[in-house]
N, C-alpha and C. Protein backbone atom coordinates (compact mmCIF):
# COMPACT_ATOMS: atom_id res chain seq x y z
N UNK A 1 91.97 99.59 131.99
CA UNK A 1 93.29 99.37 131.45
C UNK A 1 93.40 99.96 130.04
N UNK A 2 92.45 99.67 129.07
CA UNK A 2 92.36 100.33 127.89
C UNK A 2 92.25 101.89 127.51
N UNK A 3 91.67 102.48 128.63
CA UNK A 3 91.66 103.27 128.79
C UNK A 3 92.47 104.01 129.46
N UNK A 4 93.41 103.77 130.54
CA UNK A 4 94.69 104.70 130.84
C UNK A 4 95.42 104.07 129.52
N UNK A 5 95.83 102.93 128.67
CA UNK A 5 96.71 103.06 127.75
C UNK A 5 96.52 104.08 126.47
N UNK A 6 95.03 104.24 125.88
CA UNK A 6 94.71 105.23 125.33
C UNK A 6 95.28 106.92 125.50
N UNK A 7 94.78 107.05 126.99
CA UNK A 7 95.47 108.17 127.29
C UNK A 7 97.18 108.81 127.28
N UNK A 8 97.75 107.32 127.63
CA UNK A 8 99.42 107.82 127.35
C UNK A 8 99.65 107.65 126.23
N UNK A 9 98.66 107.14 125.38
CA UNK A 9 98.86 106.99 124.17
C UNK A 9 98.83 108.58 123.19
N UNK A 10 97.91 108.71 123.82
CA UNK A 10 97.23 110.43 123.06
C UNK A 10 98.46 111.31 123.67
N UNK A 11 98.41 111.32 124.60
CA UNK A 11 99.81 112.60 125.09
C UNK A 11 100.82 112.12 124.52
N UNK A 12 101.23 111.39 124.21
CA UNK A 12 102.78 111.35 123.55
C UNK A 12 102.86 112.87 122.88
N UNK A 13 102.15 113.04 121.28
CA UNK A 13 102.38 113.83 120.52
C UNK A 13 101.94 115.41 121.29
N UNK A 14 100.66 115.45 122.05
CA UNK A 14 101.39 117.07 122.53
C UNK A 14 102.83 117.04 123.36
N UNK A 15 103.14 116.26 124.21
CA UNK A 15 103.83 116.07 124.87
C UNK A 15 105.44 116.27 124.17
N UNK A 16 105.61 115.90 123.55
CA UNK A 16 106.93 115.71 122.68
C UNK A 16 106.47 116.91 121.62
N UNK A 17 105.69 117.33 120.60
CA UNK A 17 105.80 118.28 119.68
C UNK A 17 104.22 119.07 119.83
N UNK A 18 104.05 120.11 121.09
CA UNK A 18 103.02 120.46 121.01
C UNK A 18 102.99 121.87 119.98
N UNK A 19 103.49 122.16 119.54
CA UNK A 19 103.30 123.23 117.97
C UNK A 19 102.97 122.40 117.27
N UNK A 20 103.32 121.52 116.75
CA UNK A 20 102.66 120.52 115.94
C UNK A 20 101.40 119.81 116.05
N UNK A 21 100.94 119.51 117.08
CA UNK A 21 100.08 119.15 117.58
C UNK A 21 98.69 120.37 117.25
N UNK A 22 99.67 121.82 117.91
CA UNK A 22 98.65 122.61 117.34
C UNK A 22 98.49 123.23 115.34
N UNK A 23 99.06 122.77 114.95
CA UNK A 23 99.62 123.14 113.59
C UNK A 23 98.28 121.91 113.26
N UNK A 24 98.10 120.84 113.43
CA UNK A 24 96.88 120.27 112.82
C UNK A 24 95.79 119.92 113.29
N UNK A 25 95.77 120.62 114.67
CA UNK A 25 94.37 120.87 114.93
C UNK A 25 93.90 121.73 114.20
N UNK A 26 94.65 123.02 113.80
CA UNK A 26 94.08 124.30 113.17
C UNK A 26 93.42 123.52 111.69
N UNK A 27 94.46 122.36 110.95
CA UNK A 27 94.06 122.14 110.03
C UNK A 27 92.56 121.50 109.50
N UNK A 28 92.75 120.46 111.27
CA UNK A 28 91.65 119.38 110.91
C UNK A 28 90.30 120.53 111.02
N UNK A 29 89.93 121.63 111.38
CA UNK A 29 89.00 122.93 111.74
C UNK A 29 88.66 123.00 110.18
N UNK A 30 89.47 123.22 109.49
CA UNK A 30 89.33 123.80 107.96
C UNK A 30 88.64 122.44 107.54
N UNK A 31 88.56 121.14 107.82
CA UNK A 31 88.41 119.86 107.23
C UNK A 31 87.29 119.98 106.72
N UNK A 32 86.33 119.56 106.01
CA UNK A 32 85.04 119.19 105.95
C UNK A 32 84.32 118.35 107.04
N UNK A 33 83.12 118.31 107.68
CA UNK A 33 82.87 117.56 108.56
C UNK A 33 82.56 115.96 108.01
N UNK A 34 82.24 115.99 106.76
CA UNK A 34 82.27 114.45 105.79
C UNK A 34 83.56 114.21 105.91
N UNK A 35 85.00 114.39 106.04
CA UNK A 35 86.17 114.08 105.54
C UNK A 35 86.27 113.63 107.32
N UNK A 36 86.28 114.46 108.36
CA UNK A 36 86.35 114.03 109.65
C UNK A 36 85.54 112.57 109.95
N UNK A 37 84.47 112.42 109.26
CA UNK A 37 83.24 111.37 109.79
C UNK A 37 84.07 110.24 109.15
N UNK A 38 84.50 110.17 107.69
CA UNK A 38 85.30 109.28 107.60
C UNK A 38 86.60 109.06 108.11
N UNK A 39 87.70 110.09 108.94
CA UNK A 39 88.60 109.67 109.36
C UNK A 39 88.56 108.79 110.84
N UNK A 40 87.35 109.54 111.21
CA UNK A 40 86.78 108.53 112.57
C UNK A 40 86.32 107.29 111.93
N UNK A 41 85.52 106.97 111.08
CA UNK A 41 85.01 105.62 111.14
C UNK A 41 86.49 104.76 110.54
N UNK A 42 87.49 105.73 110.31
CA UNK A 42 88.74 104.73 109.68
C UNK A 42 89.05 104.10 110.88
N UNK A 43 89.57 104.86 112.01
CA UNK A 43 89.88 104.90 113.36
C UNK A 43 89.33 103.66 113.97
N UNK A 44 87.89 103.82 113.92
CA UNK A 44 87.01 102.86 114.90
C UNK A 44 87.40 101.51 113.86
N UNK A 45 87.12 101.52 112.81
CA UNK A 45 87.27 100.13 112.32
C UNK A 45 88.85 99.87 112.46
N UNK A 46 90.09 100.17 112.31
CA UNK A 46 91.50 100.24 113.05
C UNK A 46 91.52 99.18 114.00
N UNK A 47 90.79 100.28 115.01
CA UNK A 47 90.89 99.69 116.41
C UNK A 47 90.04 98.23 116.40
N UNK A 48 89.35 98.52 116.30
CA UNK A 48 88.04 96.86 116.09
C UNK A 48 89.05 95.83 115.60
N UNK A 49 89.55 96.16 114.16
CA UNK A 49 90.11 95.17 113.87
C UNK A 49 91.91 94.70 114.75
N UNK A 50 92.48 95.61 115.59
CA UNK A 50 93.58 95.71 115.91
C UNK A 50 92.95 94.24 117.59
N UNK A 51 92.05 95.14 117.85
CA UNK A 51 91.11 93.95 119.26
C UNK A 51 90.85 92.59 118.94
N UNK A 52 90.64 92.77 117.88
CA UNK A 52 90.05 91.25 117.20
C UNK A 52 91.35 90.38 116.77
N UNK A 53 92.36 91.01 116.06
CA UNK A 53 93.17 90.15 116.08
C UNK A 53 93.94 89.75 117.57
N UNK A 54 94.57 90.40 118.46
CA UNK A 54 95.02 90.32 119.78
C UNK A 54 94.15 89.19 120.10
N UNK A 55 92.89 89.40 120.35
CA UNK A 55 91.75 88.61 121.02
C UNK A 55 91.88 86.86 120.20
N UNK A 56 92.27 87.28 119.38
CA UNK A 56 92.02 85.36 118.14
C UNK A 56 92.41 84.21 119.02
């Protein structure tokens, strides 16, 4: 279940503005791979904390 909602979750934005979509992939490429490692661990802790409250 979490996982097909993830997925319609992710297509929205190609789906509705895929130039855009590609406009910051090109960017996140240029990123530093330190600046990516922290936007993922922002992500994962997000989500953790988004589960945990639902779950209370």
């Amino acid at each position: 279940m979490a996982l097909g909602l993830v997925l319609v979750l992710e297509g929205i934005l190609p789906f509705i503005n895929p130039n855009g979509l590609r406009r910051t992939l090109l960017q996140m490429v240029q990123l530093p791979d330190r600046v990516l490692r922290i936007i993922g661990l922002s992500s994962m802790l997000s989500g953790l904390l988004i589960i945990y409250l639902f779950h209370r």
